[in-house]
C-alpha atoms as a PDB file:
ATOM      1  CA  UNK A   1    -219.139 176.756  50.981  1.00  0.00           C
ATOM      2  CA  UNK A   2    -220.829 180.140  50.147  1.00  0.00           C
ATOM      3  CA  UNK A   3    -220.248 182.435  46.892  1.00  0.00           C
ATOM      4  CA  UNK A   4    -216.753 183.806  48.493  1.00  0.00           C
ATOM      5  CA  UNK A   5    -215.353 180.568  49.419  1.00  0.00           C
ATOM      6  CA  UNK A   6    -212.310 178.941  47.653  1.00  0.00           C
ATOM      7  CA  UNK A   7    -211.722 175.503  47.842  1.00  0.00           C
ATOM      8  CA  UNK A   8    -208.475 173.928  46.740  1.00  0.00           C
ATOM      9  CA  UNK A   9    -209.069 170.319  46.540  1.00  0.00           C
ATOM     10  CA  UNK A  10    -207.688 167.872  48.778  1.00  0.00           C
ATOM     11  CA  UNK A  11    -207.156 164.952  46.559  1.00  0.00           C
ATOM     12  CA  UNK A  12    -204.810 166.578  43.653  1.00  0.00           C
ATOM     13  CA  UNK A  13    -203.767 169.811  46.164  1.00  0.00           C
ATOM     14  CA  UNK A  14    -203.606 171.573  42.350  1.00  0.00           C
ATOM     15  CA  UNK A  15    -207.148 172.251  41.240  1.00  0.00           C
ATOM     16  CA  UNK A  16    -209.938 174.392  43.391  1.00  0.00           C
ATOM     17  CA  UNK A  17    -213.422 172.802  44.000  1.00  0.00           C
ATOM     18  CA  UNK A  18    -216.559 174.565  42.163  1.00  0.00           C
ATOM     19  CA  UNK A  19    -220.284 173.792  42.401  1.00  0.00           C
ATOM     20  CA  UNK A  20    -222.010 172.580  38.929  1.00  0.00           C
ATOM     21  CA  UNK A  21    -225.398 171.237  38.087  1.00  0.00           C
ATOM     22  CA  UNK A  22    -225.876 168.243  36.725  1.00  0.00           C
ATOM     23  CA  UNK A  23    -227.890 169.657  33.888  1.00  0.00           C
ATOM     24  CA  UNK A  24    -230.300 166.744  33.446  1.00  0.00           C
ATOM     25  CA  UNK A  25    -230.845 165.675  36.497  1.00  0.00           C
ATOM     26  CA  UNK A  26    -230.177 169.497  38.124  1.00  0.00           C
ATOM     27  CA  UNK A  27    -228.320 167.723  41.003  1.00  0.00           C
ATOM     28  CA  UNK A  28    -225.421 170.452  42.949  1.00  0.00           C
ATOM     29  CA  UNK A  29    -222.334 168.906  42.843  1.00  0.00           C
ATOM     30  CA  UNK A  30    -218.876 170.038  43.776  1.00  0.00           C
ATOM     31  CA  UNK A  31    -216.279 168.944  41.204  1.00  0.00           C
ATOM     32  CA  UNK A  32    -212.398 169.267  41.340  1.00  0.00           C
ATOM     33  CA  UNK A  33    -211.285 171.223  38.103  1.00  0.00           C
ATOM     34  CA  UNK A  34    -208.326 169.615  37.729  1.00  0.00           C
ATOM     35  CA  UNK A  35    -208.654 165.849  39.129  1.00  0.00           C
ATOM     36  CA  UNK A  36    -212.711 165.405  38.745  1.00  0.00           C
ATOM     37  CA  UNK A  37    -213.171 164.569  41.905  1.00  0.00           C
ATOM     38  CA  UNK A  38    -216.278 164.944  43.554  1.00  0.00           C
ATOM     39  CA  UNK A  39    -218.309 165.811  46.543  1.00  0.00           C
ATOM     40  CA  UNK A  40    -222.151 166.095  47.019  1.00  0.00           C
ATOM     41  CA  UNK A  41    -222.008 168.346  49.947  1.00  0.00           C
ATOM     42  CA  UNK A  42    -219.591 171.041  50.481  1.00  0.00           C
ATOM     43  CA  UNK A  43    -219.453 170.276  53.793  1.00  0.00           C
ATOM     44  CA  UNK A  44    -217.862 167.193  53.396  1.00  0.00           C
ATOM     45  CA  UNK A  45    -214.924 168.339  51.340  1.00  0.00           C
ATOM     46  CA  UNK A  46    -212.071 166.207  52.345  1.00  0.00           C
ATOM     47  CA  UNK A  47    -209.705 163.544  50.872  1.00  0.00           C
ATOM     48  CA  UNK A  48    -211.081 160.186  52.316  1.00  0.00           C
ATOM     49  CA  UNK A  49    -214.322 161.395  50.864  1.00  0.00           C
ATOM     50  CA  UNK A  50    -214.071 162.028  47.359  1.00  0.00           C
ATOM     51  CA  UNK A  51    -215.743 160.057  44.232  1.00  0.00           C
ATOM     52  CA  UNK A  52    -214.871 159.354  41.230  1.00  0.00           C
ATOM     53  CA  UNK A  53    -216.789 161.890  38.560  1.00  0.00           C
ATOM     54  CA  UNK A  54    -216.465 159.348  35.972  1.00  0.00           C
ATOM     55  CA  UNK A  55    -217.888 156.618  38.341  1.00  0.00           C
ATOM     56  CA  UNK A  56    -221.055 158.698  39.260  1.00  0.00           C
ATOM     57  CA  UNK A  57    -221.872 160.130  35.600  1.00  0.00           C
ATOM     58  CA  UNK A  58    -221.829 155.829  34.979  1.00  0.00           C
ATOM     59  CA  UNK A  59    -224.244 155.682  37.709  1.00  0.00           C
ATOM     60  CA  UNK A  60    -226.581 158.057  36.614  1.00  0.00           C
ATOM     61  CA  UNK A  61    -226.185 156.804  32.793  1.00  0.00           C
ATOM     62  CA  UNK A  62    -224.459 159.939  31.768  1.00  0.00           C
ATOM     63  CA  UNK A  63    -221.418 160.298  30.054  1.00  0.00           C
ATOM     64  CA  UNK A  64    -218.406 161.327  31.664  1.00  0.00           C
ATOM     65  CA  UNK A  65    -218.206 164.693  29.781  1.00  0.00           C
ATOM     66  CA  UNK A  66    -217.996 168.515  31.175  1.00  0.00           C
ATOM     67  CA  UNK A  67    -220.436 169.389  28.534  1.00  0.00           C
ATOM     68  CA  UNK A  68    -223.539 167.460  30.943  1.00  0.00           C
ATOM     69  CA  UNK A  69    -222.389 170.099  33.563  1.00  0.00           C
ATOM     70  CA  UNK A  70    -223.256 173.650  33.871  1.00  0.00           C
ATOM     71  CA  UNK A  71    -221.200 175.884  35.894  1.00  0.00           C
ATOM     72  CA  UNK A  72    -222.774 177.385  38.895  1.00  0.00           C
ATOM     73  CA  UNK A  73    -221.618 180.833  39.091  1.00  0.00           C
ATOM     74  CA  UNK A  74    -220.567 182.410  42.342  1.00  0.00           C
END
């Protein structure tokens, strides 16, 4: 995935895939804007391989919320 590339994500086939940080652990993720899936790799953007975002930000003791993210602008 570089700065031209357009995902549409292939869990939900409705929302595209962007890159955010994590902001407090600075960790690149790529999130679906419409389903919150995610990936931790763009090149392994694919349906059998998505996570849950609510799921992970429970892992890393985060909450679930879009304000712990910043957008990575392309």
């Amino acid at each position: 995935m570089n700065a031209d590339d357009t995902i549409t994500c292939p869990r939900c086939r409705q929302g595209l895939v962007i890159p955010v940080k994590v902001k407090r652990t600075g960790e690149v993720i790529y999130l679906c804007e419409e389903c919150e899936a995610v990936w931790f790799s763009p090149d392994t953007i694919d349906y059998a391989t998505f996570n849950y975002f609510n799921l992970y930000m429970e892992r890393l003791g985060l909450p679930d919320s879009w304000a712990e993210l910043e957008r990575i602008q392309r």
